[in-house]
N, C-alpha and C. Protein backbone atom coordinates (compact mmCIF):
# COMPACT_ATOMS: atom_id res chain seq x y z
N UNK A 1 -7.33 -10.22 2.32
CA UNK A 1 -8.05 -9.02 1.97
C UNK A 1 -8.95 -9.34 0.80
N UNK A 2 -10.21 -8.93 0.61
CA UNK A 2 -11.40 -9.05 -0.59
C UNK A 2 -10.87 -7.96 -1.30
N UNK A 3 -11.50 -8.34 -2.45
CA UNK A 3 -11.51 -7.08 -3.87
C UNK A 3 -12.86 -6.62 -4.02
N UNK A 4 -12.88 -5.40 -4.49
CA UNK A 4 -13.85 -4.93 -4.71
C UNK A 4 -13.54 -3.62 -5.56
N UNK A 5 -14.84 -3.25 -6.60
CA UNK A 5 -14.19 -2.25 -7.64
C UNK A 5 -14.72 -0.61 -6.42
N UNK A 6 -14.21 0.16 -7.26
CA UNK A 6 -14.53 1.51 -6.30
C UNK A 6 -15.06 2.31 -7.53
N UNK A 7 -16.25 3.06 -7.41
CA UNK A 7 -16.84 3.76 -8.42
C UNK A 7 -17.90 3.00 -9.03
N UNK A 8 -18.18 1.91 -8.84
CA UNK A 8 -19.71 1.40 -9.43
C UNK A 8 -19.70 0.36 -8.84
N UNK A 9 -19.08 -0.25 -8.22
CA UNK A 9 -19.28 -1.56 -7.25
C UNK A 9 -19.13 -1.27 -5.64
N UNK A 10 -19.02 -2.03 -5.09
CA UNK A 10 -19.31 -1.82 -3.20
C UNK A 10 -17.78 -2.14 -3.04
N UNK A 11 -17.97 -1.54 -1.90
CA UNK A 11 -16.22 -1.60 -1.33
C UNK A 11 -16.83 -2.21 0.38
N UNK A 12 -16.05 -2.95 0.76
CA UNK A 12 -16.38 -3.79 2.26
C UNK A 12 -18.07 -3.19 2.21
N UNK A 13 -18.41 -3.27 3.24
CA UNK A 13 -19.90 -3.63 3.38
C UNK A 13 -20.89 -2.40 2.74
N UNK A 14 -20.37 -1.34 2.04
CA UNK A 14 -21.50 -0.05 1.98
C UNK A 14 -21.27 -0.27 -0.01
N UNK A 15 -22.05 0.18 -0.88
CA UNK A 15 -22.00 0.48 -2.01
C UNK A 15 -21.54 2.42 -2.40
N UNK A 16 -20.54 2.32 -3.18
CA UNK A 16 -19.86 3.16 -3.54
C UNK A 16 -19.29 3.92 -4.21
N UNK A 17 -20.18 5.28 -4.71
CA UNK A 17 -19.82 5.55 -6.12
C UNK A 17 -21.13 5.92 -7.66
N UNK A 18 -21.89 5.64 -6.80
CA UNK A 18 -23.27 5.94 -8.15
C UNK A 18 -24.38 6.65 -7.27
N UNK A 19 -25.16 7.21 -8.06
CA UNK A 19 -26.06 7.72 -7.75
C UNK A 19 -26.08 9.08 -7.51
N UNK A 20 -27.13 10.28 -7.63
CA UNK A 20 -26.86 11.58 -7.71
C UNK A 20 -27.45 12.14 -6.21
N UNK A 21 -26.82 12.81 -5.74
CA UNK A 21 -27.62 13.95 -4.53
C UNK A 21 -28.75 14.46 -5.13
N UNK A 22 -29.72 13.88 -4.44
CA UNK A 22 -30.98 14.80 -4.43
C UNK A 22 -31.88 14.03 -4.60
N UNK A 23 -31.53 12.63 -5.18
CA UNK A 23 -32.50 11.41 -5.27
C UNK A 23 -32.38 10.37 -4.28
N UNK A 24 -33.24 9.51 -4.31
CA UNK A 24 -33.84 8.88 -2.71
C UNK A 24 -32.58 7.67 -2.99
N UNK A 25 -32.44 7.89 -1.36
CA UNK A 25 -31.58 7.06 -1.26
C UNK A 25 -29.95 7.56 -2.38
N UNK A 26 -29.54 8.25 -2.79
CA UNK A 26 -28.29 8.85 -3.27
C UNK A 26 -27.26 8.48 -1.98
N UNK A 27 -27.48 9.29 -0.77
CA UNK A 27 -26.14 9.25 -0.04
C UNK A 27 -26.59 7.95 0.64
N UNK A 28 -27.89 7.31 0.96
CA UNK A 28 -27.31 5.94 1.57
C UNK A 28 -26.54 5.19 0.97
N UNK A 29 -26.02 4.84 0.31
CA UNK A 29 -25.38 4.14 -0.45
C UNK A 29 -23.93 4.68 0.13
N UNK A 30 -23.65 5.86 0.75
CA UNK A 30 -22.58 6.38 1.25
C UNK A 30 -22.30 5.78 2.69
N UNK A 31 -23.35 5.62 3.68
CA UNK A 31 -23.78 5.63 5.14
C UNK A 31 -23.03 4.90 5.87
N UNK A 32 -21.76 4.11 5.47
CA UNK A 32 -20.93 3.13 5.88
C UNK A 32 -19.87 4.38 6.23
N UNK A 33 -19.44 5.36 5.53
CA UNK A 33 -18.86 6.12 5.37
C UNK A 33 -18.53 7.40 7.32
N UNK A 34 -19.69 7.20 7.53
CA UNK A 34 -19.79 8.14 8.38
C UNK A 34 -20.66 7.28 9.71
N UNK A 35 -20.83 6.21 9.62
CA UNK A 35 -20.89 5.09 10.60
C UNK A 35 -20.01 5.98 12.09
N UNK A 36 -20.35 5.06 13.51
CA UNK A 36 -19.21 5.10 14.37
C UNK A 36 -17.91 4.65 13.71
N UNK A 37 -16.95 5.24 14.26
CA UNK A 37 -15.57 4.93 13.58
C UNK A 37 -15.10 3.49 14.43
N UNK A 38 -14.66 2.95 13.54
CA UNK A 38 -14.06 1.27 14.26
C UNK A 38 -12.02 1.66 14.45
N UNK A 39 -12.06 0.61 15.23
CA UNK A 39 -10.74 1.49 15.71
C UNK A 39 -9.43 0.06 14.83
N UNK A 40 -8.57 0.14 13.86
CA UNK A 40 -8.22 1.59 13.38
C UNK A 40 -9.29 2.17 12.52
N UNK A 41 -9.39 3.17 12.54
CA UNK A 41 -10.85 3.20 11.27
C UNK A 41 -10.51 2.89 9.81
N UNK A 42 -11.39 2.64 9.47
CA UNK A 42 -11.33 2.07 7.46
C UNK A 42 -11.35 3.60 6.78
N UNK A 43 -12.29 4.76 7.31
CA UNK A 43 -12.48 5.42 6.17
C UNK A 43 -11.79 6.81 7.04
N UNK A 44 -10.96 7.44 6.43
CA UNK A 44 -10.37 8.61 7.26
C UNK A 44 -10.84 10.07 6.17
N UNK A 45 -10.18 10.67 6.75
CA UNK A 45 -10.43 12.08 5.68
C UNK A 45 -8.87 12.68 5.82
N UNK A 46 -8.46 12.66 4.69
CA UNK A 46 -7.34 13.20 4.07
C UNK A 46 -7.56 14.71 3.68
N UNK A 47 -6.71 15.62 3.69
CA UNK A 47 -6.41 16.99 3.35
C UNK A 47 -5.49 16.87 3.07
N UNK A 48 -5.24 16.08 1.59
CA UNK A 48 -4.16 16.44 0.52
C UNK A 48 -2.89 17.36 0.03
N UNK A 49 -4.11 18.55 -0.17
CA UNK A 49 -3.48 19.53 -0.58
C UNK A 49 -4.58 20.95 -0.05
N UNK A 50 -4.35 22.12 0.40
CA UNK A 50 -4.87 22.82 0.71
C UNK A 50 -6.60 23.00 0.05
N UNK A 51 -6.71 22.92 -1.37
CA UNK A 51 -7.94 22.67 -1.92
C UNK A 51 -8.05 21.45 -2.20
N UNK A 52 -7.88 20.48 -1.69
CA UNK A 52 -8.21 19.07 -1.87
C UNK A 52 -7.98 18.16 -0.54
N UNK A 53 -9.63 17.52 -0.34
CA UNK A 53 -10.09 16.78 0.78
C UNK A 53 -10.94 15.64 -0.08
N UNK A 54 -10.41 14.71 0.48
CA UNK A 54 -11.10 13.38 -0.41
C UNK A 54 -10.67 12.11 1.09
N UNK A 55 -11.97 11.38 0.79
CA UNK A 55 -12.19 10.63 2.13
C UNK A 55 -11.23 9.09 1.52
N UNK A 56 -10.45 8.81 2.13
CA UNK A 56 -9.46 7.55 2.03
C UNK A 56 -9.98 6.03 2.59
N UNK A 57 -9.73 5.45 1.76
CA UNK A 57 -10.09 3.54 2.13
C UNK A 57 -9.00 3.16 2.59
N UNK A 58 -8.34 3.10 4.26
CA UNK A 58 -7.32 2.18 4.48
C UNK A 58 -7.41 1.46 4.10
N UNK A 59 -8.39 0.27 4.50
CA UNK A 59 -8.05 -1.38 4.32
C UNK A 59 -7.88 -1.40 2.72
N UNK A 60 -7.85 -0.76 2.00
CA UNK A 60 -7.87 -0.96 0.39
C UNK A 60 -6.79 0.11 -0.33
N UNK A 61 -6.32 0.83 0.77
CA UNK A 61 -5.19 1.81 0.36
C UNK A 61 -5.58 2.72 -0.59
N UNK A 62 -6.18 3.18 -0.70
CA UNK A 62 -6.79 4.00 -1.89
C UNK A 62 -8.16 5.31 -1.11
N UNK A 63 -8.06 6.45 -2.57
CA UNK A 63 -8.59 6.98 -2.28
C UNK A 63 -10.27 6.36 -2.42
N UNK A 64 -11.62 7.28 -1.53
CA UNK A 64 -12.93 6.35 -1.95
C UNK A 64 -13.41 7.33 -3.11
N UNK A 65 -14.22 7.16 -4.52
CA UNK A 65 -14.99 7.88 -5.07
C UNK A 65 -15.99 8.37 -4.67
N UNK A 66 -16.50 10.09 -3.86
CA UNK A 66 -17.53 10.17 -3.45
C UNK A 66 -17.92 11.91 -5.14
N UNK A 67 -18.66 11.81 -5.09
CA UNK A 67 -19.02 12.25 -6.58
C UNK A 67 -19.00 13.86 -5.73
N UNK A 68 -18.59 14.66 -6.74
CA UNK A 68 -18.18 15.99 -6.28
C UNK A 68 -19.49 16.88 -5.44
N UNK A 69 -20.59 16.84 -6.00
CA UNK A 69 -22.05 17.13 -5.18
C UNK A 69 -22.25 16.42 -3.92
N UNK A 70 -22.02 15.24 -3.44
CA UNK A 70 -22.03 14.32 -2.11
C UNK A 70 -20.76 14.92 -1.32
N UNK A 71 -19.74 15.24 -1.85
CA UNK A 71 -18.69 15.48 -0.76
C UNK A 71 -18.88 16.08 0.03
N UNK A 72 -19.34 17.51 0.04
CA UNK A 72 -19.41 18.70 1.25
C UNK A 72 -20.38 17.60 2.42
N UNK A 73 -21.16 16.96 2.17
CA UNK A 73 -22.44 16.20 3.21
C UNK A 73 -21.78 15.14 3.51
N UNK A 74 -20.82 14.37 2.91
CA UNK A 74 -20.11 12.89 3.79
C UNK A 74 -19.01 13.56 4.18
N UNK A 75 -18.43 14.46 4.14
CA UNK A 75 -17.49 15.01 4.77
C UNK A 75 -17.95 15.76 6.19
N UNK A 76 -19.19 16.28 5.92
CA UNK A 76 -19.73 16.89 7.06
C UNK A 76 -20.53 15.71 8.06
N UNK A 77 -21.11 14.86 7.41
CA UNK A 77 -21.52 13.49 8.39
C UNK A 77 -20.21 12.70 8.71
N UNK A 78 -19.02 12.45 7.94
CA UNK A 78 -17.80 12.02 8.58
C UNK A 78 -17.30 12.70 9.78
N UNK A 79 -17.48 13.91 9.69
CA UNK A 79 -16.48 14.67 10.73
C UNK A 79 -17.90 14.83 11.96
N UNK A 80 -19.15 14.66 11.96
CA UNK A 80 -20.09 14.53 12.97
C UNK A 80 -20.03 13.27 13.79
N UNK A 81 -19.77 12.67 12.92
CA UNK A 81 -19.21 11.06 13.14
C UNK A 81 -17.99 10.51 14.14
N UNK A 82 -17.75 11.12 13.81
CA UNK A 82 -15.57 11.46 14.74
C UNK A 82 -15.00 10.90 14.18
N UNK A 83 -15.17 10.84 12.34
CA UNK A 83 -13.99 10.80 11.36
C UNK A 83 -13.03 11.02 11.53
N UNK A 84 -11.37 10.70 11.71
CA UNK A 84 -9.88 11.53 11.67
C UNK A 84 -9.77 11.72 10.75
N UNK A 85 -9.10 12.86 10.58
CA UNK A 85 -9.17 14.15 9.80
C UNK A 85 -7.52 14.36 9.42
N UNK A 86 -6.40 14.35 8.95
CA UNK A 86 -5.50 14.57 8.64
C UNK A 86 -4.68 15.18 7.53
N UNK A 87 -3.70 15.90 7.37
CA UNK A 87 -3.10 16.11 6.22
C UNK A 87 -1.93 15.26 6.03
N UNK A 88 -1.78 13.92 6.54
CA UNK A 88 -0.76 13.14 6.76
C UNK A 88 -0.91 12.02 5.69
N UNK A 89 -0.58 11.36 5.15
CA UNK A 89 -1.24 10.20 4.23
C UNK A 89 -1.41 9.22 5.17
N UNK A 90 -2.75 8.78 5.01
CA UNK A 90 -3.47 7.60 5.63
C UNK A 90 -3.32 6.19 5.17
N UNK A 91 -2.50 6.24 4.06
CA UNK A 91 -2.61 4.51 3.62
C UNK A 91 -0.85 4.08 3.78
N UNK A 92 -0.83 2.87 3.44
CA UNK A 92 0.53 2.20 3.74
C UNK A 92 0.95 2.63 2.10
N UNK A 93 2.82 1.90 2.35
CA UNK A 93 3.66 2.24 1.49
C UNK A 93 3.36 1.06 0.43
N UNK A 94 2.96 1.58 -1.09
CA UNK A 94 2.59 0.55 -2.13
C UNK A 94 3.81 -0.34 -2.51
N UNK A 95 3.46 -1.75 -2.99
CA UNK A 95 4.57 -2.03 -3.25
C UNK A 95 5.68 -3.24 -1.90
């Protein structure tokens, strides 16, 4: 498995974590995100907790940083996408 930081560096092939909605190019930097889904898929969408939906990095077990203004739009291009969608936890047991 590669390393990679999450929040200002790239995670597997898309960059992840900077940049504001509304400026060019902001959510490409997301676009890996909401890709066709590869089977098992890398990026799922978790429903946590009733007010909390945050998009998950299998291969890296972790949640991804998508900045609170980008979420409603990669969540909505994830699930256009045929993102899985769950309230189940998506990553393996740490440890």
């Amino acid at each position: 498995m590669s390393t990679g930081t999450v929040g200002t560096g790239t995670v597997g092939t898309g960059t992840v974590g900077t940049g504001t909605v509304g400026t060019d190019g902001a959510l490409e930097r997301l676009l890996p995100l909401w890709q066709a889904p590869q089977y098992p898929p890398r990026w799922v969408i978790w429903r946590a907790a009733v007010d909390e939906v945050m998009v998950f990095d299998r291969e890296y077990n972790i949640p991804v940083h998508v900045d609170d203004a980008a979420l409603g739009e990669v969540l909505r291009r994830m699930r256009e996408a045929g993102a899985p969608e769950s309230t189940d936890y998506p990553g393996r047991a740490c440890g």
